[in-house]
Structure formats: C-alpha cells, structure tokens
N, C-alpha and C. Protein backbone atom coordinates (compact mmCIF):
# COMPACT_ATOMS: atom_id res chain seq x y z
N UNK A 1 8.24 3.62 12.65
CA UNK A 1 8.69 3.55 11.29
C UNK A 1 10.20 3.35 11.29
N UNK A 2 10.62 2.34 10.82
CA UNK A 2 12.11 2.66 10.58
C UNK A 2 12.80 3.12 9.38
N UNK A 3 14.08 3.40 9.54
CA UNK A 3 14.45 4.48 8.77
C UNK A 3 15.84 3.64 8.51
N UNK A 4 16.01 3.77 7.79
CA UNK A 4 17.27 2.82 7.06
C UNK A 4 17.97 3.47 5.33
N UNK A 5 19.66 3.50 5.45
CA UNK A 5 20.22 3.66 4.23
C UNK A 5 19.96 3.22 2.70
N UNK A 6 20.07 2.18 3.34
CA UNK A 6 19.42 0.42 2.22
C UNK A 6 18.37 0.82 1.34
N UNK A 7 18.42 0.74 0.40
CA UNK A 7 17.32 1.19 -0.68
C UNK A 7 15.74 0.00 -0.19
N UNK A 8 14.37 0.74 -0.82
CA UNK A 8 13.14 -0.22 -0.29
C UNK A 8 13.42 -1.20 -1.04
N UNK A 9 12.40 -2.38 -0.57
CA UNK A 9 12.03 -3.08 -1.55
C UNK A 9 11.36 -2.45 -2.64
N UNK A 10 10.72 -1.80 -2.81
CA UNK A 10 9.73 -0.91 -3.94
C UNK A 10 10.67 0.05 -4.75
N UNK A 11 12.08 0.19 -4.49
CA UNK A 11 12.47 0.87 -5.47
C UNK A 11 12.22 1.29 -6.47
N UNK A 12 12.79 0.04 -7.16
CA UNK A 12 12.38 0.09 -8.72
C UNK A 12 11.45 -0.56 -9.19
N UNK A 13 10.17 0.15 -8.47
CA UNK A 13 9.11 0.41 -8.76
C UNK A 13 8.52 1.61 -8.41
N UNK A 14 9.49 2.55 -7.90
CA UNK A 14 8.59 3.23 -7.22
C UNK A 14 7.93 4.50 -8.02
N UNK A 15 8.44 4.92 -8.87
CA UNK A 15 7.89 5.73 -10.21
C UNK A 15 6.36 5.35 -10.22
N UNK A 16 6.48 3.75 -10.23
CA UNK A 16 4.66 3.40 -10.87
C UNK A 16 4.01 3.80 -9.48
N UNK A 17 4.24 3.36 -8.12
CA UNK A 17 3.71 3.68 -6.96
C UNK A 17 3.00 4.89 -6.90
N UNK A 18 4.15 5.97 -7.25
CA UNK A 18 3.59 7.41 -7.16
C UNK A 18 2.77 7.87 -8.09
N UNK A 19 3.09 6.96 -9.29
CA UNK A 19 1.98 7.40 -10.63
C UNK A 19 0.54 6.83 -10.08
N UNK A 20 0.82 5.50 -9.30
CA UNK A 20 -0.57 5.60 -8.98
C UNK A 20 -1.65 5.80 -7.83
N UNK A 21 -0.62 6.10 -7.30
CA UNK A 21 -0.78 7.22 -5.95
C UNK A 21 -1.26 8.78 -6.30
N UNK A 22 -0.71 9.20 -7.50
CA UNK A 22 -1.53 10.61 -8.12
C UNK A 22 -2.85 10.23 -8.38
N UNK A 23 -2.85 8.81 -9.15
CA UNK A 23 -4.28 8.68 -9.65
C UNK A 23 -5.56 8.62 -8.67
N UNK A 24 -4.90 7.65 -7.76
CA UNK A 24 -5.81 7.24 -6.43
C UNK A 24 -5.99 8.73 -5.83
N UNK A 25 -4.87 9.88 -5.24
CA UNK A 25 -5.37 11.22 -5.11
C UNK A 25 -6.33 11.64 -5.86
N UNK A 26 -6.39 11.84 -7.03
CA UNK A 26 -7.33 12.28 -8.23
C UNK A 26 -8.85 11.57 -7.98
N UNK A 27 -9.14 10.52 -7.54
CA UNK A 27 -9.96 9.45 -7.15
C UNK A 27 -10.24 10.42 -6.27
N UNK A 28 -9.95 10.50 -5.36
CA UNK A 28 -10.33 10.97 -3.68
C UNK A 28 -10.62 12.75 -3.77
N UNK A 29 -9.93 13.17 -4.91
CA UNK A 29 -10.67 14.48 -5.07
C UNK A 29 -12.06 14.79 -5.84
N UNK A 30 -11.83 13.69 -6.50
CA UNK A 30 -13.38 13.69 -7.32
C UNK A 30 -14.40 13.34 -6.55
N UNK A 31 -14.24 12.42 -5.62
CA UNK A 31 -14.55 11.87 -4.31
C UNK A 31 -15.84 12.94 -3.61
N UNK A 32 -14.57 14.07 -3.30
CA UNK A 32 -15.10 15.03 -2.50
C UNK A 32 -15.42 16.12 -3.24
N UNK A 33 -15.47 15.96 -4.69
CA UNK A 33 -16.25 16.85 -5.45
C UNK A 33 -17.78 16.30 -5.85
N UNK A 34 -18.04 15.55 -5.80
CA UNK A 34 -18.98 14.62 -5.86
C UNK A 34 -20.27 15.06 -4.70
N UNK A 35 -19.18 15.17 -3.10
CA UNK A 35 -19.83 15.23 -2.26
C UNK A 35 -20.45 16.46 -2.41
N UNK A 36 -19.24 17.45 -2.44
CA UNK A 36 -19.84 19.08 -2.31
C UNK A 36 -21.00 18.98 -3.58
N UNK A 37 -21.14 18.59 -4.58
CA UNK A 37 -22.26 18.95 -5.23
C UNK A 37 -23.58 18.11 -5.09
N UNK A 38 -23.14 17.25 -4.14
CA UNK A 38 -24.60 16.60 -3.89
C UNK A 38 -24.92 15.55 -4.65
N UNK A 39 -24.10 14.97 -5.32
CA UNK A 39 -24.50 13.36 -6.33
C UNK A 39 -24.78 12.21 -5.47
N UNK A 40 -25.58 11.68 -6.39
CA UNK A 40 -25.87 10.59 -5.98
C UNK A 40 -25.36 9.43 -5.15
N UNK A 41 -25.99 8.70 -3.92
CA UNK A 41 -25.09 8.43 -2.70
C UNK A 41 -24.48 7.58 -3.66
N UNK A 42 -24.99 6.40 -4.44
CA UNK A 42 -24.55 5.45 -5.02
C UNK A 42 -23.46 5.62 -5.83
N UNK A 43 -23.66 6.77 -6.61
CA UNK A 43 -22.56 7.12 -7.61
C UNK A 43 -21.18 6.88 -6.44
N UNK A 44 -21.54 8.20 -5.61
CA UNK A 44 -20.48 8.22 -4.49
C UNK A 44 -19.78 7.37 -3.88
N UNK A 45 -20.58 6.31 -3.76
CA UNK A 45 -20.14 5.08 -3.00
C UNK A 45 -19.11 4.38 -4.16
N UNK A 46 -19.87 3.87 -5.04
CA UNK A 46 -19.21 3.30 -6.12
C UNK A 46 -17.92 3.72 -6.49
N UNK A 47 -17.76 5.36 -6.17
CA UNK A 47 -16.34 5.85 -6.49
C UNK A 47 -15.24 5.66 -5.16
N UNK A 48 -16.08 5.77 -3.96
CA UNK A 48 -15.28 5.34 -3.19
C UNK A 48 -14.54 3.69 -3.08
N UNK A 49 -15.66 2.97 -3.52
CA UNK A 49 -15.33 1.46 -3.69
C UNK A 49 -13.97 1.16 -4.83
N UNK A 50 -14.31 1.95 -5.62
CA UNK A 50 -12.88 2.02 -6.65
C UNK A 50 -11.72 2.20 -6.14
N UNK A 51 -11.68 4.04 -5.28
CA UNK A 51 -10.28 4.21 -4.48
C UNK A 51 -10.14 3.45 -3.57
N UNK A 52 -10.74 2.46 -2.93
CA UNK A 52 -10.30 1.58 -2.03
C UNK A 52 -9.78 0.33 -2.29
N UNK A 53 -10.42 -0.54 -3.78
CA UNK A 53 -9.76 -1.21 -4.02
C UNK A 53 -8.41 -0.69 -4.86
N UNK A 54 -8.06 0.54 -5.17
CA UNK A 54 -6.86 0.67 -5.85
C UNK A 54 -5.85 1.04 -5.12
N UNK A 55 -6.52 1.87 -3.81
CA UNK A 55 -5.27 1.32 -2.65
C UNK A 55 -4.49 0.18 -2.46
N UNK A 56 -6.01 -0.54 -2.18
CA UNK A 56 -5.32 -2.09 -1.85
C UNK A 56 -4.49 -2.81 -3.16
N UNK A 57 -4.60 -2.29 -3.70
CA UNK A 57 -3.87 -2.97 -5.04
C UNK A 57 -2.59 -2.47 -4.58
N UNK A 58 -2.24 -1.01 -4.59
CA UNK A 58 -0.98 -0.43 -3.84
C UNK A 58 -0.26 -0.88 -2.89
N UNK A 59 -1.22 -1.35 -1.84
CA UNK A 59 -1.00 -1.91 -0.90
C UNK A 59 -0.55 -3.54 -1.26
N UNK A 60 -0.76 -4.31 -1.60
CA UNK A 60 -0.33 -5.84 -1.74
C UNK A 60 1.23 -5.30 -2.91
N UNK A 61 0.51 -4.88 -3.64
CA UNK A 61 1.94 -4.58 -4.79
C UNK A 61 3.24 -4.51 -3.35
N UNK A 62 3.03 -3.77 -2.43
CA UNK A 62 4.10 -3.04 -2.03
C UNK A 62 4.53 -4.07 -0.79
N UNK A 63 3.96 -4.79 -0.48
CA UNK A 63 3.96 -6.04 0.79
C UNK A 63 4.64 -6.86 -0.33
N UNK A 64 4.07 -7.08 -1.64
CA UNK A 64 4.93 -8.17 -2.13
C UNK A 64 6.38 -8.18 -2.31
N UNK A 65 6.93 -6.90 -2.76
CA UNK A 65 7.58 -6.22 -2.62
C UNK A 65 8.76 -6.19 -1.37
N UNK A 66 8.23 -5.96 0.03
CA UNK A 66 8.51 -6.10 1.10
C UNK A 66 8.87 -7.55 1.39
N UNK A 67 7.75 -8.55 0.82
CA UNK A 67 8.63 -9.86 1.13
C UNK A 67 9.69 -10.42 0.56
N UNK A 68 9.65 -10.17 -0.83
CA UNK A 68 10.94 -10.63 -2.14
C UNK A 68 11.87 -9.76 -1.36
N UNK A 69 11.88 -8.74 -1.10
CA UNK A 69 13.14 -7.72 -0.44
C UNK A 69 13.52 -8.19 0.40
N UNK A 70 12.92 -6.93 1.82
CA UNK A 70 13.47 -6.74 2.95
C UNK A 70 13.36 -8.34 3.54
N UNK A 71 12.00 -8.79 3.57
CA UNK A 71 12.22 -10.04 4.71
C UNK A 71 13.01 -11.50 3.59
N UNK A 72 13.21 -11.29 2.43
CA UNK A 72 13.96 -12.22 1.88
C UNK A 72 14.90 -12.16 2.41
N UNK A 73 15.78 -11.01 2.15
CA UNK A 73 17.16 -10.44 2.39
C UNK A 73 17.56 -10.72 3.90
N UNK A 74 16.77 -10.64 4.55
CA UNK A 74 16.99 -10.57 6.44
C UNK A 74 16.69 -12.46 6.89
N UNK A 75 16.18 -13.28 5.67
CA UNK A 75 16.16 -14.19 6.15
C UNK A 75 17.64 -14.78 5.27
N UNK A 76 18.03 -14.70 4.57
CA UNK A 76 19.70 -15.17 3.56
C UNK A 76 20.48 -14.61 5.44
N UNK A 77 20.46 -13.10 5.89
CA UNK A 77 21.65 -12.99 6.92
C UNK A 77 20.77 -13.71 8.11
N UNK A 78 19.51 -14.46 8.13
CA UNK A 78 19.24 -14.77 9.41
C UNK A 78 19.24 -13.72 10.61
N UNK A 79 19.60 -14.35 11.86
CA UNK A 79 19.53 -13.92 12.99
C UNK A 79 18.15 -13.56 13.43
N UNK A 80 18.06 -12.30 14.80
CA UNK A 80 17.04 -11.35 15.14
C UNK A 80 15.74 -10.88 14.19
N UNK A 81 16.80 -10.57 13.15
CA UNK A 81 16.17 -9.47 12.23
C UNK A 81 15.39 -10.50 11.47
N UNK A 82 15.68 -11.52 10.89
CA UNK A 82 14.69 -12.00 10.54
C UNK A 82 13.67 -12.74 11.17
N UNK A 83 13.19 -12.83 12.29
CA UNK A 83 12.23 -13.12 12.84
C UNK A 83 11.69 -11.56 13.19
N UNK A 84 12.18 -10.59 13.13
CA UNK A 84 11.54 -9.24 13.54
C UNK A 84 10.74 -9.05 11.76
N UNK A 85 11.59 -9.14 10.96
CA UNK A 85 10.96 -8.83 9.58
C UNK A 85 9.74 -9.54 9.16
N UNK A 86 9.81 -10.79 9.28
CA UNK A 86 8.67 -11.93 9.73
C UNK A 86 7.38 -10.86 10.08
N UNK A 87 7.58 -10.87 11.57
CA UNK A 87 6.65 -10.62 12.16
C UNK A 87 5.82 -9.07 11.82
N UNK A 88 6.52 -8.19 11.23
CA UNK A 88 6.53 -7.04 10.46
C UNK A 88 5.63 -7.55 9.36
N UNK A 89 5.67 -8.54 8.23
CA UNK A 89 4.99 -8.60 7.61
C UNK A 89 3.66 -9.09 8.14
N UNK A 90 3.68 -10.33 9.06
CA UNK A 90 2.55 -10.92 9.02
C UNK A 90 1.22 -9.79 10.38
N UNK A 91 1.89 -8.54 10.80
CA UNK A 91 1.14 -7.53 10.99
C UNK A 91 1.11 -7.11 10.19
N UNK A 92 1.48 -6.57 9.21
CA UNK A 92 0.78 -5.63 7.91
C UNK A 92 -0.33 -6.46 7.21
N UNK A 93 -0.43 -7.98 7.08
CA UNK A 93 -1.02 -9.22 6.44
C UNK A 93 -2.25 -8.93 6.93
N UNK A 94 -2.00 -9.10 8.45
CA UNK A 94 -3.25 -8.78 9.27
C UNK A 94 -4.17 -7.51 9.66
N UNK A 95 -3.20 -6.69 8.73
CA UNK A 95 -3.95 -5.01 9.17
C UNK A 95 -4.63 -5.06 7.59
N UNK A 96 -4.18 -5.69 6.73
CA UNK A 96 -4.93 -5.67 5.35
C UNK A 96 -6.07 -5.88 5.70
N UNK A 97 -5.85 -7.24 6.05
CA UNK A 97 -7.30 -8.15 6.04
C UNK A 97 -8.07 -7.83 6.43
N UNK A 98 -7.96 -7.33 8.23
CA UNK A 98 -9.00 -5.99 8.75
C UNK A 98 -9.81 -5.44 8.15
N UNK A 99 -8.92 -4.55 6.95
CA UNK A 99 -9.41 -3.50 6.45
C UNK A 99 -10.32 -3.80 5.53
C-alpha cells in the first residue's frame, strides 16, 4: 500500500464513499442476520448479489477516480511513476474482472 501526503483521487468524494460504505456494511449485516435465522437460501443469495454489486459500484467509482487523479497527474510529470501508476491501475482492472 502506499502511503503518500498528496490528497486521493477520491477526496472530494469521499463523504459519499463512506456513506456508502455504511450502507453496503448494513447490507452485510442483514446478510448475516438472515443467515442466523435461517431464511430462505434465495432470499439470501439475492441479498448477497446486491452487496456485491454495490461494492463493485464502489469499486469502479473509485478506479475512476484513481485514473482522472493519481495516474492522470503522474502521466502530465511523466517519468517512472507514470508507467508504475499505469500498471497499478491496469492490476486493479484485472483484479475487478476476476472478481
């Protein structure tokens, strides 16, 4: 992980991130309230299918984010860093898709 002064790309956004990062928590506790009482697999599933695509919604929001920013910004100063930032994204691209 690196660790840097420089504000994220997600800054100013990041209020909504965490707002919907509570929600997606809230998702994942109902989740496992669901389980402990024994509901229906389908119901279950279905709720899990929700918190996963609202991750991924989190998730692209915040890559997009990452590219307008950090790897914009690192490609304007060039050098190293922007072929390291590059390659930073297009592993996260590829750990999405995985998933």
């Amino acid at each position: 992980m690196t660790t840097s002064a420089e504000p994220r790309g997600y800054a100013d956004n990041k209020a909504a991130h965490l707002k919907r990062l509570r929600r997606i928590e809230g998702q994942v506790r109902g989740i496992h309230r669901m389980v402990e009482s024994d509901d229906y697999c389908i119901d279950v599933l279905t709720q899990v299918s929700a918190a996963t695509k609202a991750l991924e919604a989190v998730a692209l929001s915040l890559l997009d984010e990452h590219l307008h920013h950090c790897v914009a910004q690192a490609v304007k100063q060039g050098g190293d860093d922007s072929a390291a930032k590059i390659g930073e994204a297009s592993a996260a691209i590829a750990r999405l898709v995985r998933s």
